[in-house]
C-alpha atoms as a PDB file:
ATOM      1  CA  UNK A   1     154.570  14.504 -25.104  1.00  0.00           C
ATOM      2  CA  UNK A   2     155.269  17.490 -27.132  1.00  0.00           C
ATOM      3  CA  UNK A   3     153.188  18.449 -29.841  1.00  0.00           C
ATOM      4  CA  UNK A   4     153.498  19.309 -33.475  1.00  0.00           C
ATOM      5  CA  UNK A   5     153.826  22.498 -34.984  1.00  0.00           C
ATOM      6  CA  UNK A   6     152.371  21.737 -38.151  1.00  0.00           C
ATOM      7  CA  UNK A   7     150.958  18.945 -39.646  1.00  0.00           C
ATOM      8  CA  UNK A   8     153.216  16.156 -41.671  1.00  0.00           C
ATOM      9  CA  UNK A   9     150.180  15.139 -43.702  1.00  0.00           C
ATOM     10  CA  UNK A  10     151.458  11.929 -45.770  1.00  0.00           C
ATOM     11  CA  UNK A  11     154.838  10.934 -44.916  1.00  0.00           C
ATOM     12  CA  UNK A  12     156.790   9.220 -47.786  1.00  0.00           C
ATOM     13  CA  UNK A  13     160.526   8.589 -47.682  1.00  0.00           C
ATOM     14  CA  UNK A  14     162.482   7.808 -51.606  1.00  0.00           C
ATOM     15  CA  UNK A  15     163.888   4.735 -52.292  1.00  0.00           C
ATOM     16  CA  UNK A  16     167.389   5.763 -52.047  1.00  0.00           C
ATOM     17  CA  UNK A  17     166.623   7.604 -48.635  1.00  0.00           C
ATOM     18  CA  UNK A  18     165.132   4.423 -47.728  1.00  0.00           C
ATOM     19  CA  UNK A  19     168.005   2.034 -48.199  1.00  0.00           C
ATOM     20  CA  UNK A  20     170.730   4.558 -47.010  1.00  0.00           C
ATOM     21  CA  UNK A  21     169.029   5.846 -43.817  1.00  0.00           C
ATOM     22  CA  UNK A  22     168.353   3.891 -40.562  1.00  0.00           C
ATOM     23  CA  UNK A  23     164.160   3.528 -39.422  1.00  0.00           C
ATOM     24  CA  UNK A  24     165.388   4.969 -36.331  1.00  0.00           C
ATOM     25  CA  UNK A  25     166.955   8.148 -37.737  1.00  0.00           C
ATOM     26  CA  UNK A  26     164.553   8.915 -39.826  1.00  0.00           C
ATOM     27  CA  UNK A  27     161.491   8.772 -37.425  1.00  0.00           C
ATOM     28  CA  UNK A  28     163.775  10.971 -34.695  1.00  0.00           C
ATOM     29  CA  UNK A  29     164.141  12.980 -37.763  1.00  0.00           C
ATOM     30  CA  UNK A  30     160.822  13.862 -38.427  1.00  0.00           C
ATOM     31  CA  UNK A  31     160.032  14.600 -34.884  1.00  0.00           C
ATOM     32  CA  UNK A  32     162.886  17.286 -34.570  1.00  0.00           C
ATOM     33  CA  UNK A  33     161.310  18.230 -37.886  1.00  0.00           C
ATOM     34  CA  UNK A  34     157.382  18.518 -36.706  1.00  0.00           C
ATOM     35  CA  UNK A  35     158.806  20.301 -33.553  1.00  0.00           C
ATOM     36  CA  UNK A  36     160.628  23.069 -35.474  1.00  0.00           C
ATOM     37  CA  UNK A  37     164.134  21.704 -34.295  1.00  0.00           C
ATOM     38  CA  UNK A  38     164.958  22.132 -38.343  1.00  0.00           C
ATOM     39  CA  UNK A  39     168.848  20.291 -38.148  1.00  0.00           C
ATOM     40  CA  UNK A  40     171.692  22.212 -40.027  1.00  0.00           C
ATOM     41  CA  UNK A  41     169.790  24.288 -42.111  1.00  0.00           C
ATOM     42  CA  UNK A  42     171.941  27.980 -42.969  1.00  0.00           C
ATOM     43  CA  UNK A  43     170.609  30.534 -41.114  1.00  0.00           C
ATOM     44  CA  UNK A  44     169.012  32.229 -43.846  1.00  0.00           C
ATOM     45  CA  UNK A  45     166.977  28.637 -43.792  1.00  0.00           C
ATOM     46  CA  UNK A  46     166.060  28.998 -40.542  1.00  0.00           C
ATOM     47  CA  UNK A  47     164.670  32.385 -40.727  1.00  0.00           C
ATOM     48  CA  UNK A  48     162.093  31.446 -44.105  1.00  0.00           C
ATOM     49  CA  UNK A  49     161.081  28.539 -42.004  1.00  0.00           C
ATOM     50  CA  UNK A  50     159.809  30.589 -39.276  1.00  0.00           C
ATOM     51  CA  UNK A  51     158.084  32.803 -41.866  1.00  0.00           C
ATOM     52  CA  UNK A  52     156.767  29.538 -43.576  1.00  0.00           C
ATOM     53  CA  UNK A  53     155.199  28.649 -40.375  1.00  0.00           C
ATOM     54  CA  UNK A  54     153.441  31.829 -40.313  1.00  0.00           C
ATOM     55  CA  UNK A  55     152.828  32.232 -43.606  1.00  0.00           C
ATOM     56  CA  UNK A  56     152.076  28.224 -44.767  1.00  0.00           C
ATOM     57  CA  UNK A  57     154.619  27.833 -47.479  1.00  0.00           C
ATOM     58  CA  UNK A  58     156.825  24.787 -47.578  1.00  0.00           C
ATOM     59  CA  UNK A  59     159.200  23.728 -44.971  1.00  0.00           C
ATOM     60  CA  UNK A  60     163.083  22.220 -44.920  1.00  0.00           C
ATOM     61  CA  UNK A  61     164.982  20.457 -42.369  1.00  0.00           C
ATOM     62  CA  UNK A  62     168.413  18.976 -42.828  1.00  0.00           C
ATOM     63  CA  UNK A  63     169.542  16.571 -40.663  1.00  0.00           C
ATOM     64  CA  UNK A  64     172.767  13.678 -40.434  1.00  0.00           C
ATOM     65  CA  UNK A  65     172.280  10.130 -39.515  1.00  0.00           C
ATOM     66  CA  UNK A  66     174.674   8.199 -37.070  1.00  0.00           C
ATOM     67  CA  UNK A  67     176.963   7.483 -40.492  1.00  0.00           C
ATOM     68  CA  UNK A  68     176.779  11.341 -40.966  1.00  0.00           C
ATOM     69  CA  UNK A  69     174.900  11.234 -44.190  1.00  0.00           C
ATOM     70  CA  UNK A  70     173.049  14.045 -45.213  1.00  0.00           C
ATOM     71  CA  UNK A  71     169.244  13.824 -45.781  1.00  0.00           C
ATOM     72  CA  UNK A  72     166.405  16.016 -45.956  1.00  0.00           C
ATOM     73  CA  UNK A  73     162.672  16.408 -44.614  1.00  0.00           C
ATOM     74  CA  UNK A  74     160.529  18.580 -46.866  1.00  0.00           C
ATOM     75  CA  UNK A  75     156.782  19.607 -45.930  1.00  0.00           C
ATOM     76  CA  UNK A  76     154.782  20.320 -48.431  1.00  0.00           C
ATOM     77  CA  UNK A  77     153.608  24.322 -48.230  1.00  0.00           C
ATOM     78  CA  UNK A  78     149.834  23.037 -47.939  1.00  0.00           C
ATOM     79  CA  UNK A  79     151.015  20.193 -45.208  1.00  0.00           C
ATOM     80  CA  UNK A  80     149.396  17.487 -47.343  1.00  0.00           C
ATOM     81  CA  UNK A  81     152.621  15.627 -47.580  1.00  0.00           C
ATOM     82  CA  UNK A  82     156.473  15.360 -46.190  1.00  0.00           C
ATOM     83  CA  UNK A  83     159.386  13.834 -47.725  1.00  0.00           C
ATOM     84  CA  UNK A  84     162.626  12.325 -46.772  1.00  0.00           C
ATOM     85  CA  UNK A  85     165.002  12.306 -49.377  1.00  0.00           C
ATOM     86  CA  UNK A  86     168.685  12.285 -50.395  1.00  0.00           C
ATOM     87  CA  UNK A  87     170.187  16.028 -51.519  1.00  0.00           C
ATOM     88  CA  UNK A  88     170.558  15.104 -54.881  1.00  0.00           C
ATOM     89  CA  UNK A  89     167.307  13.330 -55.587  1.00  0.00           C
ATOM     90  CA  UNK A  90     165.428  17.132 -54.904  1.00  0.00           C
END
């Protein structure tokens, strides 16, 4: 069993996120997420993320379910709290 990176803290997912997304996407999701693996972020994504794991500011991943919708995992900079939401609900 691998182990986190960072905390999630609380994990809350929007309503819309909730009726669009699959349980099981979502919850592989936020494993890739915890682990670092952060989806199809741009490059320039990637690189703050690495710096916000070093430097504790807030976190993105962008991932595609089975349907290939687009959702997001955000982690809150202090790791109190992580989101999955729809793009245009941010």
């Amino acid at each position: 069993m691998q182990t986190n990176l960072f905390p999630l803290g609380r994990v809350v997912i929007t309503a819309t996120a909730h009726t669009r997304l699959s349980e099981e996407s979502v919850l592989a999701s936020l494993a890739r997420h915890a682990n670092g693996d952060w989806g199809d972020v741009c490059e320039d994504d990637r690189r703050e993320n690495e710096l916000s794991l070093e430097r504790g500011f807030r976190l993105l991943s962008v991932y595609r379910d089975g349907s290939e919708t687009t959702f997001w995992i955000i982690t809150e900079a202090d790791r109190s709290a992580t989101t999955v939401m729809m793009p245009g609900e941010y």
